[in-house]
Every structure is written in C-alpha cells, then in structure tokens.
C-alpha atoms as a PDB file:
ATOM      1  CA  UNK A   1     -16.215   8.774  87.325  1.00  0.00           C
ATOM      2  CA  UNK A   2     -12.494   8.613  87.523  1.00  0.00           C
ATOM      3  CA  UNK A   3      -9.521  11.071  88.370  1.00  0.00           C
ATOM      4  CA  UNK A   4      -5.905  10.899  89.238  1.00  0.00           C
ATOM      5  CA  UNK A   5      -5.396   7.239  90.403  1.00  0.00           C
ATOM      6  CA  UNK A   6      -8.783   6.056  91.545  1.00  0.00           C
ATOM      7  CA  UNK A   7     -12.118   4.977  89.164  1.00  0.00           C
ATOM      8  CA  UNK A   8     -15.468   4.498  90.426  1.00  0.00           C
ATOM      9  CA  UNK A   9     -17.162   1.198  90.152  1.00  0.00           C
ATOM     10  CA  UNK A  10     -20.689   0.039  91.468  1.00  0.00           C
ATOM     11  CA  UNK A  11     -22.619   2.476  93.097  1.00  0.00           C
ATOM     12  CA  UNK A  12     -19.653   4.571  93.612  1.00  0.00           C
ATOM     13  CA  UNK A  13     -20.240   5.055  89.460  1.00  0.00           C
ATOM     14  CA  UNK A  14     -23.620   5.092  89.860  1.00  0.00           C
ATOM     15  CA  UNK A  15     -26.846   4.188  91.721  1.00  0.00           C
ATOM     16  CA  UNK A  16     -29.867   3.095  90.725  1.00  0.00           C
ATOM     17  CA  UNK A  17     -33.669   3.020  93.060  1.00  0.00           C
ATOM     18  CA  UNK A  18     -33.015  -0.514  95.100  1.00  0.00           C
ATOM     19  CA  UNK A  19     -36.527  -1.283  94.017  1.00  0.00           C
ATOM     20  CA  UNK A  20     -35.208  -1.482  90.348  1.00  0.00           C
ATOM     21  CA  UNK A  21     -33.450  -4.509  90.995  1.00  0.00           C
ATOM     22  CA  UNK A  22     -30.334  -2.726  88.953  1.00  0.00           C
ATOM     23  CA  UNK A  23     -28.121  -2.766  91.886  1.00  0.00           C
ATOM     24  CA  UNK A  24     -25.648  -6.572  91.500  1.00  0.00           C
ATOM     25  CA  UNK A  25     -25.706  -6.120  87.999  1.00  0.00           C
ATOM     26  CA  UNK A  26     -24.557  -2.850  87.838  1.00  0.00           C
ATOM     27  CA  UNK A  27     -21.773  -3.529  90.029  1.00  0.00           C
ATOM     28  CA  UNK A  28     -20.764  -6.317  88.170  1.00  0.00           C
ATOM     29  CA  UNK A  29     -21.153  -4.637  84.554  1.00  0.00           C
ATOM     30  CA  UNK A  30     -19.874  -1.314  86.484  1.00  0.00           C
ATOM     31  CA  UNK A  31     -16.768  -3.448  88.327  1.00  0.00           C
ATOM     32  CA  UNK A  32     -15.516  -5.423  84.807  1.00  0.00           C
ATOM     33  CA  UNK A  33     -15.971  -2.457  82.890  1.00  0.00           C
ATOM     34  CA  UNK A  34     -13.891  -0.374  85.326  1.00  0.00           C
ATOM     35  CA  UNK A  35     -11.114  -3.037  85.732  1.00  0.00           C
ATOM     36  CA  UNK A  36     -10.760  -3.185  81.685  1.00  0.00           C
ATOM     37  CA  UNK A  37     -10.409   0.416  81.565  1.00  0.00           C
ATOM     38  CA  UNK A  38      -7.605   0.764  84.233  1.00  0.00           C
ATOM     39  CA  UNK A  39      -6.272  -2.137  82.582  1.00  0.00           C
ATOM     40  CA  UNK A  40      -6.301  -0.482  79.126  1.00  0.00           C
ATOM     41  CA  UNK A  41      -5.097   2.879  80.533  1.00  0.00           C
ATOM     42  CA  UNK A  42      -2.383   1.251  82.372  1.00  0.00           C
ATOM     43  CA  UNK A  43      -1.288  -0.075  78.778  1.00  0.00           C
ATOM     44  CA  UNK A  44      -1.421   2.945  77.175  1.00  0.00           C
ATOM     45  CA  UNK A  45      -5.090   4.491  76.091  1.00  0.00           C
ATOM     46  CA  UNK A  46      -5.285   7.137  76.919  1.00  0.00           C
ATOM     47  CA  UNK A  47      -9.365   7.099  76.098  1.00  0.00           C
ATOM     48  CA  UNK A  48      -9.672   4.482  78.143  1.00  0.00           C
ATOM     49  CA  UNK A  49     -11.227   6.048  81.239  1.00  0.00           C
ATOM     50  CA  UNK A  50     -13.239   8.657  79.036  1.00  0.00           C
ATOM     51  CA  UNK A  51     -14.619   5.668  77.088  1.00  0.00           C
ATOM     52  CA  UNK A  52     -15.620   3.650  80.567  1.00  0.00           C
ATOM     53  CA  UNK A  53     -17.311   6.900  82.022  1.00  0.00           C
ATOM     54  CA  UNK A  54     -19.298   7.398  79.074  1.00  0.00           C
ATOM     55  CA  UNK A  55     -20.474   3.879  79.039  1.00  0.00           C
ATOM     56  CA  UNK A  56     -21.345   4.152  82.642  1.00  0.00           C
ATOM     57  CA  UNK A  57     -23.342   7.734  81.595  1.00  0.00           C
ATOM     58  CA  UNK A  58     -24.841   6.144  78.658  1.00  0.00           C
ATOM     59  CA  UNK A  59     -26.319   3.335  81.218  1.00  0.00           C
ATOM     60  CA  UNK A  60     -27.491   5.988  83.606  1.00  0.00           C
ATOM     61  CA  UNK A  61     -29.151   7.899  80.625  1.00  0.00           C
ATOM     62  CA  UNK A  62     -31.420   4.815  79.667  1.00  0.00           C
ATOM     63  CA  UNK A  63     -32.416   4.148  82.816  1.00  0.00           C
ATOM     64  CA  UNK A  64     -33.631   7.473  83.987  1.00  0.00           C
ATOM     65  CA  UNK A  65     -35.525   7.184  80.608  1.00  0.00           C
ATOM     66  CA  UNK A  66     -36.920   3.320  81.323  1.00  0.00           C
ATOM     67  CA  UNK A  67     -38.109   4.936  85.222  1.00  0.00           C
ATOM     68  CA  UNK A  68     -39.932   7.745  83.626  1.00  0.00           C
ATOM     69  CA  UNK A  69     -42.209   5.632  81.518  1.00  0.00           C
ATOM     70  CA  UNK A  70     -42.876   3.261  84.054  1.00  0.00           C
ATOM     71  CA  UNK A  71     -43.994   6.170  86.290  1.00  0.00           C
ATOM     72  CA  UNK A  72     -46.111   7.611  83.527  1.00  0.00           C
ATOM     73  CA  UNK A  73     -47.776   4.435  83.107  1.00  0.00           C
ATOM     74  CA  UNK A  74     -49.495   4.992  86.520  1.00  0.00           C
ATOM     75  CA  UNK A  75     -52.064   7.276  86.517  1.00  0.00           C
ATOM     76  CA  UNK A  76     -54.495   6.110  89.287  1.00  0.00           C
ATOM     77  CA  UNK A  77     -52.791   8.737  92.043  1.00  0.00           C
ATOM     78  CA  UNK A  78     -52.031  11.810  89.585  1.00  0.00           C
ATOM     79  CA  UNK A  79     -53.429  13.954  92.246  1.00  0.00           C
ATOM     80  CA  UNK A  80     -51.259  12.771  94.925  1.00  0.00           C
ATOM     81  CA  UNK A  81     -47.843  14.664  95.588  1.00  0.00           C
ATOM     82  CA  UNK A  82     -45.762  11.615  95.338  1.00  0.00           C
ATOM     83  CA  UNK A  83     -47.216  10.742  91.750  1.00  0.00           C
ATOM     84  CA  UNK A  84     -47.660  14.129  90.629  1.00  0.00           C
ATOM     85  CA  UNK A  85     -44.020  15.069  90.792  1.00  0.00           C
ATOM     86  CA  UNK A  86     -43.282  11.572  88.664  1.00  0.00           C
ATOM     87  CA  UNK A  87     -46.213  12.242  86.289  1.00  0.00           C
ATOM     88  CA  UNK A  88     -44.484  15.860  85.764  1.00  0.00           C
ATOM     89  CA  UNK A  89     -40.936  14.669  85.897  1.00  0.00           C
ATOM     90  CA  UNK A  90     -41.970  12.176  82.831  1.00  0.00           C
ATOM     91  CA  UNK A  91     -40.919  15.198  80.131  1.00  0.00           C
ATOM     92  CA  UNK A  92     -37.469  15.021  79.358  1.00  0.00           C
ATOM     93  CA  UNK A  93     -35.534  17.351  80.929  1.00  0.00           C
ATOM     94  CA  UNK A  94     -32.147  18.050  78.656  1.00  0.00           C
ATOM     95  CA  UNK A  95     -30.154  19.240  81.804  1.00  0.00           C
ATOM     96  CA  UNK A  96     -30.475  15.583  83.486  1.00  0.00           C
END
C-alpha cells in the first residue's frame, strides 16, 4: 500500500468488480485518505501510512464479505461452473 516515497491511491490501493459500482468512490475515499496520510507522515507520524493501509484493508475486507453474500443469494445456476465456484467461495476463507 505504500513504501519508500510513493502510496497507493484508487485502484492502485485497491480494486473492486466494475459491476459493483465501488470504483469513483473508492478513489475518492482511497485518494483523501492517502493525501491525509502523506500529509500526516510528512508532519511527523510515523503510523500514519500503517493506519491508511489498514483502513484501505479493512475496506477491502468488507467488501469481499458484502460480494460473497450477494453471490450466495443466487442459487438458480448452482450447477453451473461460474456459480458453483461463487456458491463454494461463499465460506470464509481466513487466508483472504
């Protein structure tokens, strides 16, 4: 998320599916948070950057969540490869 004199911001930081209409807000959220945290470090906190990364991960954590249970809402096409692997991919896996 950030290293020796560059942060990410947008989807740089992270990206979401395009059909979860996450993408301007996130850059925005992503882009303020981002320029507060340079801003911050570049004052003196140290945490700064930490603290913005694990906003940005904290963000990326609930949506993976929010996309699984809209996937295991649909049920119609369990069969079907596509659905199948988001029907099985709706158990939380602790290494994501």
């Amino acid at each position: 998320m950030h290293g020796d004199g560059w942060t990410a911001a947008g989807d740089a930081a992270v990206a979401f599916d395009p059909l979860s209409s996450q993408g301007i807000l996130t850059a925005l959220y992503t882009g303020l948070s981002a320029g507060e945290a340079v801003d911050a470090r570049l004052r003196g906190d140290r945490s700064a950057l930490d603290d913005y990364a694990a906003k940005v991960t904290t963000a990326r954590t609930a949506y993976q969540r929010g996309h699984r249970a809209a996937h295991a809402q649909e049920t119609r096409w369990s069969e079907r490869p596509f659905w199948a692997r988001r029907q099985r991919d709706t158990q939380p896996n602790p290494l994501r």
